[in-house]
C-alpha atoms as a PDB file:
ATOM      1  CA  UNK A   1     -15.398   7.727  31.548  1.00  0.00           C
ATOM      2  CA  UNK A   2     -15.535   4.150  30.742  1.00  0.00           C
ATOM      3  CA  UNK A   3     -18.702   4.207  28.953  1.00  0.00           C
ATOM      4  CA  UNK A   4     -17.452   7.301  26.730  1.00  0.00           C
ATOM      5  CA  UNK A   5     -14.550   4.652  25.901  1.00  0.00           C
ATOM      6  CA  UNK A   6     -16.760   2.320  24.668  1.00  0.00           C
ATOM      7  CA  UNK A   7     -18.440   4.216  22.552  1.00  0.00           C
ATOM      8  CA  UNK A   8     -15.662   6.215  21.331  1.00  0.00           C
ATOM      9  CA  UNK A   9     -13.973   2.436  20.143  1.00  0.00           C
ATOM     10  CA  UNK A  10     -13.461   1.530  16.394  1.00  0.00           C
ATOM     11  CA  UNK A  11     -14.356  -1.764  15.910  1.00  0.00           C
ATOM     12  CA  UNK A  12     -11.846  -4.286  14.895  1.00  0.00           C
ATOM     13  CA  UNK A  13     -11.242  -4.691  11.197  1.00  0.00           C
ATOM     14  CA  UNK A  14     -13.337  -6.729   8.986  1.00  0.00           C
ATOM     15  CA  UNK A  15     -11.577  -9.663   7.676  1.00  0.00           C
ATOM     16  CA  UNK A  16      -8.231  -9.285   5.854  1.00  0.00           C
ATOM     17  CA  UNK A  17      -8.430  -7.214   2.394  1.00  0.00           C
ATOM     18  CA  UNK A  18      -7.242  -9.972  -0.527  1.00  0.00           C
ATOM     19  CA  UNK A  19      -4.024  -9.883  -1.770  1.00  0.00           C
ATOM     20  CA  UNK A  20      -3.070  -6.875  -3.552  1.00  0.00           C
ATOM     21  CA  UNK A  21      -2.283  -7.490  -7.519  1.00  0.00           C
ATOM     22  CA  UNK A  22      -0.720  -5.498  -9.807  1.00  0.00           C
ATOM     23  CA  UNK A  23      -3.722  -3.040 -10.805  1.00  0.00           C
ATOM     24  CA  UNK A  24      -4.341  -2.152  -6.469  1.00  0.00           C
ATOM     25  CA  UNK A  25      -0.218  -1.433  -6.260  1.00  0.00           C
ATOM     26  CA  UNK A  26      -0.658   1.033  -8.941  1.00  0.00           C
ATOM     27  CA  UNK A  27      -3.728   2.684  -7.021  1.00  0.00           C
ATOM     28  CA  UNK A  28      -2.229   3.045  -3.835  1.00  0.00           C
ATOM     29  CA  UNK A  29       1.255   4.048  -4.930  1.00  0.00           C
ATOM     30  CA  UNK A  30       0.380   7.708  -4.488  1.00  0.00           C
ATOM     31  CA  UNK A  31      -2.106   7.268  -1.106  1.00  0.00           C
ATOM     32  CA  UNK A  32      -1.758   9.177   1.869  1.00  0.00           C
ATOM     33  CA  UNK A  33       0.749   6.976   4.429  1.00  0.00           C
ATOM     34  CA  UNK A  34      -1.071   5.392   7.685  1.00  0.00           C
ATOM     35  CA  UNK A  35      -4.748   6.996   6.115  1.00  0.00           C
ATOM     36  CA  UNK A  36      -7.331   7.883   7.970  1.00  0.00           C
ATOM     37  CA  UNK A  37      -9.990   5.238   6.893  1.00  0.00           C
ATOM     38  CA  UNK A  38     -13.681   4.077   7.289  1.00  0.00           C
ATOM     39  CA  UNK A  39     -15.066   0.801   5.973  1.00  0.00           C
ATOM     40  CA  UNK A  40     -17.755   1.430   2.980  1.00  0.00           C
ATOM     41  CA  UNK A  41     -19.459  -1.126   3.666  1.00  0.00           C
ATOM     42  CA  UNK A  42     -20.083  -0.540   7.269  1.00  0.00           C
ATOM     43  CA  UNK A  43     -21.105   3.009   6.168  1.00  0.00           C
ATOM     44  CA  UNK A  44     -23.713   1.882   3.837  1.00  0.00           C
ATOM     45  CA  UNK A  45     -25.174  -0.457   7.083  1.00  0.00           C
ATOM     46  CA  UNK A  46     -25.472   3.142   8.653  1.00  0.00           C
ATOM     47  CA  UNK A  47     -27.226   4.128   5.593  1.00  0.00           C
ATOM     48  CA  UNK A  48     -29.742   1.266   5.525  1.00  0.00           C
ATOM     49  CA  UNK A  49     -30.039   1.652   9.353  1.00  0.00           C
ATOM     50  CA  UNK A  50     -31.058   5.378   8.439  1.00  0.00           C
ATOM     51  CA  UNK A  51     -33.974   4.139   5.797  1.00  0.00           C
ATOM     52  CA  UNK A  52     -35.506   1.658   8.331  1.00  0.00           C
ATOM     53  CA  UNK A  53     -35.032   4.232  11.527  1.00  0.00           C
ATOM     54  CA  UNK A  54     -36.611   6.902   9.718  1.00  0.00           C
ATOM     55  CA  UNK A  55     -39.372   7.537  11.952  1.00  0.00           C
ATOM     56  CA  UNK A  56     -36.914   9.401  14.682  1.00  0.00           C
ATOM     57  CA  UNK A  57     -36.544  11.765  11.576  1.00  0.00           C
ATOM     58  CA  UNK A  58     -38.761  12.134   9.430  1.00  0.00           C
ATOM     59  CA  UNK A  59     -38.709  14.594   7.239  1.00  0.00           C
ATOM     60  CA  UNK A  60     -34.208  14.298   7.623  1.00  0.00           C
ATOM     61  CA  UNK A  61     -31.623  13.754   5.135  1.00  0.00           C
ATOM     62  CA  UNK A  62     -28.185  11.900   5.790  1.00  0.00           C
ATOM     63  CA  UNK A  63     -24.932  13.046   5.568  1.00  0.00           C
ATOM     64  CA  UNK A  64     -21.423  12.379   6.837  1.00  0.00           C
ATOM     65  CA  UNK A  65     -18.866  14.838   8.379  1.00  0.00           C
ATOM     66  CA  UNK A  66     -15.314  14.700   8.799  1.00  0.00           C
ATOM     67  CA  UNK A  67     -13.642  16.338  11.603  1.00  0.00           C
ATOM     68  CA  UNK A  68     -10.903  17.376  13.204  1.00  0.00           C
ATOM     69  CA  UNK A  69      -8.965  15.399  15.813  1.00  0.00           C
ATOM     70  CA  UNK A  70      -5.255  17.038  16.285  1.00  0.00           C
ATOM     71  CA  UNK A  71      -4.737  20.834  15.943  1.00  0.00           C
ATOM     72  CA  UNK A  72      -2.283  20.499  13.414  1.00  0.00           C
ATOM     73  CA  UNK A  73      -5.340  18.896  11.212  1.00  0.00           C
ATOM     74  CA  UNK A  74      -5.852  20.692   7.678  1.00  0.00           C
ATOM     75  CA  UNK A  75      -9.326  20.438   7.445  1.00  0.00           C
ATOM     76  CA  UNK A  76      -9.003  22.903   3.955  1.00  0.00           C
ATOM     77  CA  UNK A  77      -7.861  20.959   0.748  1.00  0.00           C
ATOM     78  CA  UNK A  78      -9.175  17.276   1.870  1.00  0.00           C
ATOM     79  CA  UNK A  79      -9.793  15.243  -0.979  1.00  0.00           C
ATOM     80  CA  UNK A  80     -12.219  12.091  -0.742  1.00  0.00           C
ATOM     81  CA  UNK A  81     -12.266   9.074  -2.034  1.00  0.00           C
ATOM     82  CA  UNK A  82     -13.357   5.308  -1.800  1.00  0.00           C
ATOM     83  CA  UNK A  83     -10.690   2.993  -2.525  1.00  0.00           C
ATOM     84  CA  UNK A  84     -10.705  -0.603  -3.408  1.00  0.00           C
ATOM     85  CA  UNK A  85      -8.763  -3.725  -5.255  1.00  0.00           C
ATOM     86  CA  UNK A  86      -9.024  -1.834  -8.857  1.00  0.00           C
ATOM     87  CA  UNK A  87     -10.631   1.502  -8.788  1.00  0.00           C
ATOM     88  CA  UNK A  88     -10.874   5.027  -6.657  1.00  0.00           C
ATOM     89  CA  UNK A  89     -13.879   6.846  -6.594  1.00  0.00           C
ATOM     90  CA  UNK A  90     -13.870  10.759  -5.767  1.00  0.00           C
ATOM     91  CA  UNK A  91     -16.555  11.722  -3.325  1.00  0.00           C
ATOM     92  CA  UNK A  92     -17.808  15.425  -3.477  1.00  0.00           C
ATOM     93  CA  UNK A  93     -17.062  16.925  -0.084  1.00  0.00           C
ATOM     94  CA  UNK A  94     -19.138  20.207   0.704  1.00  0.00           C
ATOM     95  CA  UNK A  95     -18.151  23.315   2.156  1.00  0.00           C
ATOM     96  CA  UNK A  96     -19.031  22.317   5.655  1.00  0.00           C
ATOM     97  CA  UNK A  97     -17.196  19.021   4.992  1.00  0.00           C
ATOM     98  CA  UNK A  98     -20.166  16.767   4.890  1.00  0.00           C
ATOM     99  CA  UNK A  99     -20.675  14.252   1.832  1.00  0.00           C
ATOM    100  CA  UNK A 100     -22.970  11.441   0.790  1.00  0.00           C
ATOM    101  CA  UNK A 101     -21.895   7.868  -0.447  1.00  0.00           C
ATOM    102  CA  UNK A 102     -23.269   6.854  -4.018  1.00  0.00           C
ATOM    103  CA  UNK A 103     -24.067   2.967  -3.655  1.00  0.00           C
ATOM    104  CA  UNK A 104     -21.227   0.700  -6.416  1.00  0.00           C
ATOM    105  CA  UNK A 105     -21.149  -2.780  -6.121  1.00  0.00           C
ATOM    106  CA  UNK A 106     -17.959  -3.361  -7.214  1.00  0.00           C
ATOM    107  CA  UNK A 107     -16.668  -1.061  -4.096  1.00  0.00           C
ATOM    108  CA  UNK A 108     -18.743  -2.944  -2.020  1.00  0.00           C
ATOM    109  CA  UNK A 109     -17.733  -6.797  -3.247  1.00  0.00           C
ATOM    110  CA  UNK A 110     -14.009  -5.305  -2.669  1.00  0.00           C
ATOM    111  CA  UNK A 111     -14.831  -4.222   0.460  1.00  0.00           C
ATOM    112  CA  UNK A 112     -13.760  -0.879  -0.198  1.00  0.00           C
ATOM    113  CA  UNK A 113     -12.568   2.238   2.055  1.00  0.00           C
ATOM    114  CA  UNK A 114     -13.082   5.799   2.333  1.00  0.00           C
ATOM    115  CA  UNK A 115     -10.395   7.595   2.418  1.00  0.00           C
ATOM    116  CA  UNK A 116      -9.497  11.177   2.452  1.00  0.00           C
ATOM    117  CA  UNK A 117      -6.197  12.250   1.970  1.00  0.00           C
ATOM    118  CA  UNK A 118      -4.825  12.690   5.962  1.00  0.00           C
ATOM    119  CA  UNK A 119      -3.131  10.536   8.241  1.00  0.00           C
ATOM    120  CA  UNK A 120      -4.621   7.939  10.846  1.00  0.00           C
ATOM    121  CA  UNK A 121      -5.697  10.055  14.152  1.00  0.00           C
ATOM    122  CA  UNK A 122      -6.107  13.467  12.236  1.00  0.00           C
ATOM    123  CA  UNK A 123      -9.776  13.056  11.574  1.00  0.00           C
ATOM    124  CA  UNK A 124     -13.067  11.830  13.492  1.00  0.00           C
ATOM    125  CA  UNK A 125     -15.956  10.788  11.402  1.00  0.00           C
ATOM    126  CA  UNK A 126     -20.373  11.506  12.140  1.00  0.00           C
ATOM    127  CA  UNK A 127     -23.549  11.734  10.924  1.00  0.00           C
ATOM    128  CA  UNK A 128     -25.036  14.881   9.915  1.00  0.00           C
ATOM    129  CA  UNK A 129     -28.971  14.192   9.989  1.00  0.00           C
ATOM    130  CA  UNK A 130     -30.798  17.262  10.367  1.00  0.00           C
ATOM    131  CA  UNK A 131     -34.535  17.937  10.178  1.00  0.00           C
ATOM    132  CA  UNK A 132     -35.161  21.574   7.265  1.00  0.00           C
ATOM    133  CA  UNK A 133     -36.694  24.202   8.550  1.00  0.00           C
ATOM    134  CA  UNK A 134     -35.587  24.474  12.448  1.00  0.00           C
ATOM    135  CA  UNK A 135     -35.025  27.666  14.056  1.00  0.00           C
ATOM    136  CA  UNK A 136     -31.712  29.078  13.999  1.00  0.00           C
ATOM    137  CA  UNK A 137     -29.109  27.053  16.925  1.00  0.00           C
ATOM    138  CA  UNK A 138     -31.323  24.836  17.205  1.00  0.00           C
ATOM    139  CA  UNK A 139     -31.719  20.991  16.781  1.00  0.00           C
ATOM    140  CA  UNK A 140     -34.200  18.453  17.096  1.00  0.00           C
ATOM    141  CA  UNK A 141     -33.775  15.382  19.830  1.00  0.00           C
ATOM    142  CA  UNK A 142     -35.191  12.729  17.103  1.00  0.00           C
ATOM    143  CA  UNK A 143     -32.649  13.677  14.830  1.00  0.00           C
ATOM    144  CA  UNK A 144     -29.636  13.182  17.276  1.00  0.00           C
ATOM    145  CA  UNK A 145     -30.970  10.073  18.417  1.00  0.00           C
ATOM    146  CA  UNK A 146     -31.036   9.211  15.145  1.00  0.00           C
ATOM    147  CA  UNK A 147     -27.224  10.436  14.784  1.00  0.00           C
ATOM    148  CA  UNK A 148     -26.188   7.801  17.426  1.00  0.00           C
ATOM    149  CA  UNK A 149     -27.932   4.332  15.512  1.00  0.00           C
ATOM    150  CA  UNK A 150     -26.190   5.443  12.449  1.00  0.00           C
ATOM    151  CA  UNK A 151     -22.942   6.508  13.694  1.00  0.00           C
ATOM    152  CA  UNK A 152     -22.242   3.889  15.830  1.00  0.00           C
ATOM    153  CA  UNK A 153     -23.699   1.100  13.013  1.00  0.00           C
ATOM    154  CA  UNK A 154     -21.311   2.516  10.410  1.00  0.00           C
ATOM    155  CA  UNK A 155     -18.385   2.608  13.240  1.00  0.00           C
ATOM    156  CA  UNK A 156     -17.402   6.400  12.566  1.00  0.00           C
ATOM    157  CA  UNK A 157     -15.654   6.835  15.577  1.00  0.00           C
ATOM    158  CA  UNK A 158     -12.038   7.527  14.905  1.00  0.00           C
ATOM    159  CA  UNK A 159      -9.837   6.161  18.411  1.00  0.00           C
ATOM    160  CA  UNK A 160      -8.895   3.323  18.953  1.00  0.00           C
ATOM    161  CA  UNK A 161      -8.521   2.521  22.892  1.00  0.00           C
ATOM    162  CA  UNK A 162      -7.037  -1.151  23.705  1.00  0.00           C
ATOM    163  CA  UNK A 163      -9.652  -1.941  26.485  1.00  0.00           C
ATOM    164  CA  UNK A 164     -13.004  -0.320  25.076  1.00  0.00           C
ATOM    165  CA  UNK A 165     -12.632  -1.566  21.578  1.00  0.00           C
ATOM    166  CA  UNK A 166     -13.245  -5.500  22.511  1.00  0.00           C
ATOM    167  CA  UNK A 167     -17.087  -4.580  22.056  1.00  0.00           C
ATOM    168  CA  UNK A 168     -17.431  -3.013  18.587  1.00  0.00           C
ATOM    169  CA  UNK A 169     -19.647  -0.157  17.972  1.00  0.00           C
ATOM    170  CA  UNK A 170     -22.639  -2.066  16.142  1.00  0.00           C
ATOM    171  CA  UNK A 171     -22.367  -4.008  18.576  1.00  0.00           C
ATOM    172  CA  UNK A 172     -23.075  -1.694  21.201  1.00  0.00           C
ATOM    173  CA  UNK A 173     -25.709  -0.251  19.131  1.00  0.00           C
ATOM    174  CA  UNK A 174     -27.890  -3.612  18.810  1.00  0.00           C
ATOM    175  CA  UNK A 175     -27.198  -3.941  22.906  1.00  0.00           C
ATOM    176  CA  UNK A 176     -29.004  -0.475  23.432  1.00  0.00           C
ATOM    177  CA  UNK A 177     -26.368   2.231  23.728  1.00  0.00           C
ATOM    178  CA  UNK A 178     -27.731   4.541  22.258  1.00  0.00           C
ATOM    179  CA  UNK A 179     -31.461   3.941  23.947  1.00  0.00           C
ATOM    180  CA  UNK A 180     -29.529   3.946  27.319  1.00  0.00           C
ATOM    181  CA  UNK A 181     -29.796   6.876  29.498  1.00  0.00           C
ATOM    182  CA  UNK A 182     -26.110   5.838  30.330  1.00  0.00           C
ATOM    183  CA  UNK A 183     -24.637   6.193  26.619  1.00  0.00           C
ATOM    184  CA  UNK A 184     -22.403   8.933  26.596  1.00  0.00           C
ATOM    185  CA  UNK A 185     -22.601   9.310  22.607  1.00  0.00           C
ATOM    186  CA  UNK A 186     -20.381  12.437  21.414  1.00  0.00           C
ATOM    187  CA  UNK A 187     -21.943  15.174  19.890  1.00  0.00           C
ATOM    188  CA  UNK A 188     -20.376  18.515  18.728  1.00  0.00           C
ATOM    189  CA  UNK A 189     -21.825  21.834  17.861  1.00  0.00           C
ATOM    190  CA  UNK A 190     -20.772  23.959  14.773  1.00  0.00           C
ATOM    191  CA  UNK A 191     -19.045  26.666  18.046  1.00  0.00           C
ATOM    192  CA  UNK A 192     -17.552  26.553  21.332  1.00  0.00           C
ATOM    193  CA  UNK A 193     -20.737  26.049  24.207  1.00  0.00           C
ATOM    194  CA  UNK A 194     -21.773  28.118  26.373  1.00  0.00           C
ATOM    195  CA  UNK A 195     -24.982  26.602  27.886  1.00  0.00           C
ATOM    196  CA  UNK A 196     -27.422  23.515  25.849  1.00  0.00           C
ATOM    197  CA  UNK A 197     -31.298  23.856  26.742  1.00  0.00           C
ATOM    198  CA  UNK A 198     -33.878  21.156  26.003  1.00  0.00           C
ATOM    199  CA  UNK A 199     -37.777  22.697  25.448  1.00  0.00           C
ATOM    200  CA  UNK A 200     -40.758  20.445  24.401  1.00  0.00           C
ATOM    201  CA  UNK A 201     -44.153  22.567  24.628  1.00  0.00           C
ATOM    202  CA  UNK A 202     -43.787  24.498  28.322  1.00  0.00           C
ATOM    203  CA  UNK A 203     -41.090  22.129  29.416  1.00  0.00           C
ATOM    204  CA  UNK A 204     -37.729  23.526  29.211  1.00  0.00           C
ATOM    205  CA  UNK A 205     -34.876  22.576  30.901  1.00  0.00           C
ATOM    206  CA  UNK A 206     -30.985  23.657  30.918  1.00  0.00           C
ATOM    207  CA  UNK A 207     -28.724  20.857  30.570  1.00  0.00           C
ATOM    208  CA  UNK A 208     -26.559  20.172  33.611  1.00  0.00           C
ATOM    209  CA  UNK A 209     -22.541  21.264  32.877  1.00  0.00           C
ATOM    210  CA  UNK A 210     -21.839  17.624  33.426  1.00  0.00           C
ATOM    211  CA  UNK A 211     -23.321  16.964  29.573  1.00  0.00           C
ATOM    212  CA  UNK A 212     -20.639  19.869  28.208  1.00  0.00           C
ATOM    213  CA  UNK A 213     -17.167  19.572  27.608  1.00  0.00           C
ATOM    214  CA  UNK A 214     -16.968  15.967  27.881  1.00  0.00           C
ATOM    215  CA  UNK A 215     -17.722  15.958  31.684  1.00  0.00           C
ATOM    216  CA  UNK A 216     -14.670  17.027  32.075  1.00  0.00           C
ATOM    217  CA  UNK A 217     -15.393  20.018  34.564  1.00  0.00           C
ATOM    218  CA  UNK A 218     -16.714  17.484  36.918  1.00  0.00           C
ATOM    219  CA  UNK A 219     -13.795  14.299  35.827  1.00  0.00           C
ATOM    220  CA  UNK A 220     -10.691  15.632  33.762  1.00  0.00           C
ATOM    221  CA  UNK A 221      -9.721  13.768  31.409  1.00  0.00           C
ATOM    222  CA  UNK A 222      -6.113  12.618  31.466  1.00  0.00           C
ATOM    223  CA  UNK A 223      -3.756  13.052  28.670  1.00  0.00           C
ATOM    224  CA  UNK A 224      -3.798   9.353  27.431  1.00  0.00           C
ATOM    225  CA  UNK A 225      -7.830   9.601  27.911  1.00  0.00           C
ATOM    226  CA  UNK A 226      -8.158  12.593  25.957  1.00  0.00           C
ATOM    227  CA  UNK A 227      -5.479  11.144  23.237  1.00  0.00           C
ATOM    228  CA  UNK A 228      -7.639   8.324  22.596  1.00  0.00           C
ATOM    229  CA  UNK A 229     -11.044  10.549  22.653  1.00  0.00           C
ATOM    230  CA  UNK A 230     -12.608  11.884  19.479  1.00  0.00           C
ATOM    231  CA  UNK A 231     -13.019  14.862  21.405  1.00  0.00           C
ATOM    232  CA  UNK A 232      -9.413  16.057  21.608  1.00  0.00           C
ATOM    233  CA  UNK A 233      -9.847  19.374  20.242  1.00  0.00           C
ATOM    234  CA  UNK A 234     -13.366  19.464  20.124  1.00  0.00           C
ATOM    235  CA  UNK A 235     -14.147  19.535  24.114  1.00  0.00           C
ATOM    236  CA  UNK A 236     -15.326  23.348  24.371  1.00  0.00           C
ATOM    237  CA  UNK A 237     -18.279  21.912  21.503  1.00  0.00           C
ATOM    238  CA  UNK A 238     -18.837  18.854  23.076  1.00  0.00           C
ATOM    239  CA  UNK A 239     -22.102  17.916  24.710  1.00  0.00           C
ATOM    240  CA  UNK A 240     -23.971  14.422  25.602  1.00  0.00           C
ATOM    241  CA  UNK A 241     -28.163  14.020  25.257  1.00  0.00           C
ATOM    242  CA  UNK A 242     -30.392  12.308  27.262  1.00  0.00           C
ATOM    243  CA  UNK A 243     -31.133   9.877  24.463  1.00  0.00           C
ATOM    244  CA  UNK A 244     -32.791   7.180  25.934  1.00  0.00           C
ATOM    245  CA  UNK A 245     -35.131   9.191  28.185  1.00  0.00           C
ATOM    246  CA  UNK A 246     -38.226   8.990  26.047  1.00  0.00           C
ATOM    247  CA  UNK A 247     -40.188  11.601  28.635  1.00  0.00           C
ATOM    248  CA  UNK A 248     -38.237  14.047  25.979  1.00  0.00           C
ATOM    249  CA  UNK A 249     -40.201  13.136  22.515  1.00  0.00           C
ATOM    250  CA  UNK A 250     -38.299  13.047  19.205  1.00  0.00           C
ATOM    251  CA  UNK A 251     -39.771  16.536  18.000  1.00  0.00           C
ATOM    252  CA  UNK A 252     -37.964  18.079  21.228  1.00  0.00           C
ATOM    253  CA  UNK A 253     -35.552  21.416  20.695  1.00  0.00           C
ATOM    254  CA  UNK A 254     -32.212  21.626  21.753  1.00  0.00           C
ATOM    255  CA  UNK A 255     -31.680  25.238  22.079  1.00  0.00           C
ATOM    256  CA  UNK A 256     -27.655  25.739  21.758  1.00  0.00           C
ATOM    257  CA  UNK A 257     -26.213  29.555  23.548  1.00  0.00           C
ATOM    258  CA  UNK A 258     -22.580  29.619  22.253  1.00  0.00           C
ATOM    259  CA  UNK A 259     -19.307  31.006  23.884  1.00  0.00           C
ATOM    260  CA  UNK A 260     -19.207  34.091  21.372  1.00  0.00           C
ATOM    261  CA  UNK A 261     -22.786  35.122  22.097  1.00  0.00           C
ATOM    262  CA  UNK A 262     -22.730  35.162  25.782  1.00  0.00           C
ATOM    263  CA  UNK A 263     -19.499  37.616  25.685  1.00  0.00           C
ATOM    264  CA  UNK A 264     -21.297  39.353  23.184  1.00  0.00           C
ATOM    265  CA  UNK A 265     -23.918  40.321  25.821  1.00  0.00           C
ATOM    266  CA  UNK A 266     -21.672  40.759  28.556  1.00  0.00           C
ATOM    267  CA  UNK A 267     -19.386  42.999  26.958  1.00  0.00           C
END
């Protein structure tokens, strides 16, 4: 599971924040203790990555989506902000939990955050790029590949793991991660998996229980692993794509069959 560490590693923090004055102490005097964070300037690199990439998805919008990483998680009531030196921003969050990031300079010369209101570890952060219009359980390989660049540019990933995070996401990115047929890039499905099927034209093919739940069927993942994978209480939705095997093309289906479904038809 090495290579699931790697990518699963924040990247060390950008250069220390200047000292606080009087005007940040009175914006941070009611924050959330130890917040879950994400650099806003790293996530608008994933949004500039998404403009020149667009070709893997076309016709795609961008979002981010927070989710959960502990059981005890509240994932009801989460309010949003970016946070710098002298202001806090609210950022809409939608139903599903997704949002988009309004460009400010100011909150980018500050090197802001974005924040929501929950405690380091309780979250994990991704893109939400989705092609309109795509049958129902359904999505299309172009737009995860496309999930991966972005993600990994804007460093979403939410563990930190002591070993893995000497390489930093972007890094990993611009070194061909997520072109590798090796990257084990996390994805999760809106439902607990039962079986993930690939079909371009006649070609179909049923993805091999090795790319669900982690690989953890085939290698369990330890405690201390899982505590330090953005999986934790996502494994039963987790699955990996082939994303660097380009004998799939972009406009390839990923046909999902959930837990709920299959003991719909059994029972």
């Amino acid at each position: 599971m090495l290579a699931c560490a790697a990518a699963c590693a924040d990247e060390p923090q950008d250069k220390p924040r200047a000292a606080a004055g009087a005007e940040r102490q009175a914006v941070m005097v009611t924050a959330t203790r130890d917040p879950v964070d994400k650099s806003y300037r790293k996530m608008l690199r994933g949004m500039d990555l998404f403009e020149e990439m667009r070709s893997l998805a076309p016709e795609a919008s961008l979002r981010y989506k927070l989710l959960p990483r502990q059981r005890d998680t509240k994932m009801d009531g989460i309010v949003l902000e970016i946070v710098g030196d002298s202001d806090r921003i609210p950022v809409p969050l939608a139903a599903d939990r997704t949002f988009s990031l309004e460009r400010r300079q100011q909150a980018l010369d500050e090197d802001a955050s974005v924040r929501p209101n929950r405690k380091a570890g309780g979250l994990t952060w991704r893109t939400e790029i989705r092609t309109p219009g795509l049958p129902p359980n359904t999505r299309r390989l172009g737009d995860l590949r496309l999930e991966c660049h972005v993600g990994m540019e804007a460093d979403l990933v939410s563990n930190v793991h002591p070993i893995a995070g000497l390489v930093p996401n972007p890094v990993l990115r611009r070194l061909g991660f997520c072109n590798s047929s090796e990257g084990l890039y996390y994805f999760f499905s809106e439902r607990p998996l039962f079986s993930v099927t690939m079909v371009a034209g006649a070609r179909r093919e049923i993805l091999s229980v090795d790319a669900l739940y982690a690989g953890a069927i085939s290698d369990p993942l330890s405690e201390t692993d899982l505590s330090y994978c953005d999986c934790q209480v996502l494994l039963d939705r987790t699955y990996f794509m082939p994303l660097g095997d380009r004998s799939w093309p972009d406009d390839t289906l990923i046909e999902f069959e959930f837990m709920d479904d299959a003991n719909d038809r059994q029972g």
